[in-house]
Protein backbone atom coordinates (compact mmCIF):
# COMPACT_ATOMS: atom_id res chain seq x y z
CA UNK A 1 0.00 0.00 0.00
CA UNK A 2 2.65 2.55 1.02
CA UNK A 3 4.46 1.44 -2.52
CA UNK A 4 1.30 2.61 -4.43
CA UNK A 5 0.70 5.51 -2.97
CA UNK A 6 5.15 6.32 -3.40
CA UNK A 7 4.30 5.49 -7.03
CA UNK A 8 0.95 7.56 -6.98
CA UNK A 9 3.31 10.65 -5.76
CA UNK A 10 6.24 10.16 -7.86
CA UNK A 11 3.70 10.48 -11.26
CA UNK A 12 1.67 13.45 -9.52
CA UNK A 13 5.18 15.06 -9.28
CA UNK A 14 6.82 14.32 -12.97
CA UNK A 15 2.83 15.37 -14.10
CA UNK A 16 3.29 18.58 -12.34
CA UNK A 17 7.18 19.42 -13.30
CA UNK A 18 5.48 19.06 -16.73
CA UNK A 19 2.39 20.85 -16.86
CA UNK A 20 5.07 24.08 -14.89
CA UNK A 21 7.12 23.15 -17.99
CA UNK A 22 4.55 23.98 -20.54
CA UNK A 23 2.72 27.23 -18.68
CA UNK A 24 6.17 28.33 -18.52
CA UNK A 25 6.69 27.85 -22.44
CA UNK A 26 3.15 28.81 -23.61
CA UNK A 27 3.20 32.08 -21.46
CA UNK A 28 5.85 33.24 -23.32
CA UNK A 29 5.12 32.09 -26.67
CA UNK A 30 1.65 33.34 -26.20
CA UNK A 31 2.28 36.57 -23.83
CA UNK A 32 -0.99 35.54 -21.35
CA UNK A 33 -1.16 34.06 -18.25
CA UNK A 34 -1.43 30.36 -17.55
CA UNK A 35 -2.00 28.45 -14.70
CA UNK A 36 -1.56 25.18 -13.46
CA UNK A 37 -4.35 23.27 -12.12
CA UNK A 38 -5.24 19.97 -10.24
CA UNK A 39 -8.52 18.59 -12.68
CA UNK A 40 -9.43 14.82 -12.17
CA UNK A 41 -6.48 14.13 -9.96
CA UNK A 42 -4.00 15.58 -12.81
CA UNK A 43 -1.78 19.14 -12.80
CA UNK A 44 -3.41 20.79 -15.94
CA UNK A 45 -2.09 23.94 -17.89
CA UNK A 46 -4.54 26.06 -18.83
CA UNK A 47 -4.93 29.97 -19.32
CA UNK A 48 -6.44 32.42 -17.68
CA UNK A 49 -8.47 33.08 -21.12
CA UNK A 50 -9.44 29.35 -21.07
CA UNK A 51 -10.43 29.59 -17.40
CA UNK A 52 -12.97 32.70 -18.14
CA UNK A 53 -14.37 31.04 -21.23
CA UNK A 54 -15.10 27.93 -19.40
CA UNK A 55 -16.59 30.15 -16.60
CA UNK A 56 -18.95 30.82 -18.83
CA UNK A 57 -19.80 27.96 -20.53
CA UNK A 58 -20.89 26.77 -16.95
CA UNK A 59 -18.30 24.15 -16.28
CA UNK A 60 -17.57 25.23 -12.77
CA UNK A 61 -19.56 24.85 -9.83
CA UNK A 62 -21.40 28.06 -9.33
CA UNK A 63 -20.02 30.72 -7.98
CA UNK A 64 -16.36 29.13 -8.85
CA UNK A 65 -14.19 32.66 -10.42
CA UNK A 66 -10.82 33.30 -12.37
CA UNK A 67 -9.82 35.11 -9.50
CA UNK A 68 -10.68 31.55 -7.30
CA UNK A 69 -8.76 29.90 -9.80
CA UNK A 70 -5.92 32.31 -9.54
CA UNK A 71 -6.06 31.39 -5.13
CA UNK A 72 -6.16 27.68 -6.02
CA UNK A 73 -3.31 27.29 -8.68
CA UNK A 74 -0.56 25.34 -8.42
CA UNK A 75 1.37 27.43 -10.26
CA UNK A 76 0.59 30.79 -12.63
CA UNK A 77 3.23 31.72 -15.03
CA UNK A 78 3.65 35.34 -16.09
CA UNK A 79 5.07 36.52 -19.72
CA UNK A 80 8.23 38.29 -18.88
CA UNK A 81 7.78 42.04 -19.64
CA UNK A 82 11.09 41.95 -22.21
CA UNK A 83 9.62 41.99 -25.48
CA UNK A 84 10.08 38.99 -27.68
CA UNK A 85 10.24 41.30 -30.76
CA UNK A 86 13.32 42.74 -32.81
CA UNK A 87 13.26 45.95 -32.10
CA UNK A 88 13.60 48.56 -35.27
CA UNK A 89 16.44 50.68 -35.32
């Protein structure tokens, strides 16, 4: 039992070093915020835009904000402020 449960954390970690992995990527390749999640058991990324639309789609328990989901991330990943452009000289 205490095996399964080692195993259980050991995946929930490598999940979660993953999904930190990929807000940390998308934020910047995408300049929004993204957060990271625990759905079904399993460290999601997902962004803040995603978050609102599914707010209103009703897919949340009533009541359930972005501002909630902000409190209860794992992890929210911020686009750096340095501009990924080539700047014009």
């Amino acid at each position: 039992m205490v095996i399964i449960d080692y195993i259980r954390a050991c995946v929930f970690d490598w999940r979660k070093k993953k999904a930190i992995k990929q807000a940390k990527k998308s934020a910047e390749l995408y300049r929004k915020k993204f957060l990271v999640l625990v759905h079904n058991g399993r460290p999601v990324c997902v962004s803040m835009q995603g978050i609102k639309q599914l707010i209103r789609q009703h897919r949340f328990a009533p009541g359930f904000t972005a501002e909630k989901a902000r409190q209860i991330a794992i992890y929210e990943a911020v686009p750096s402020n340095t501009s990924a452009h080539v700047s014009d000289h």
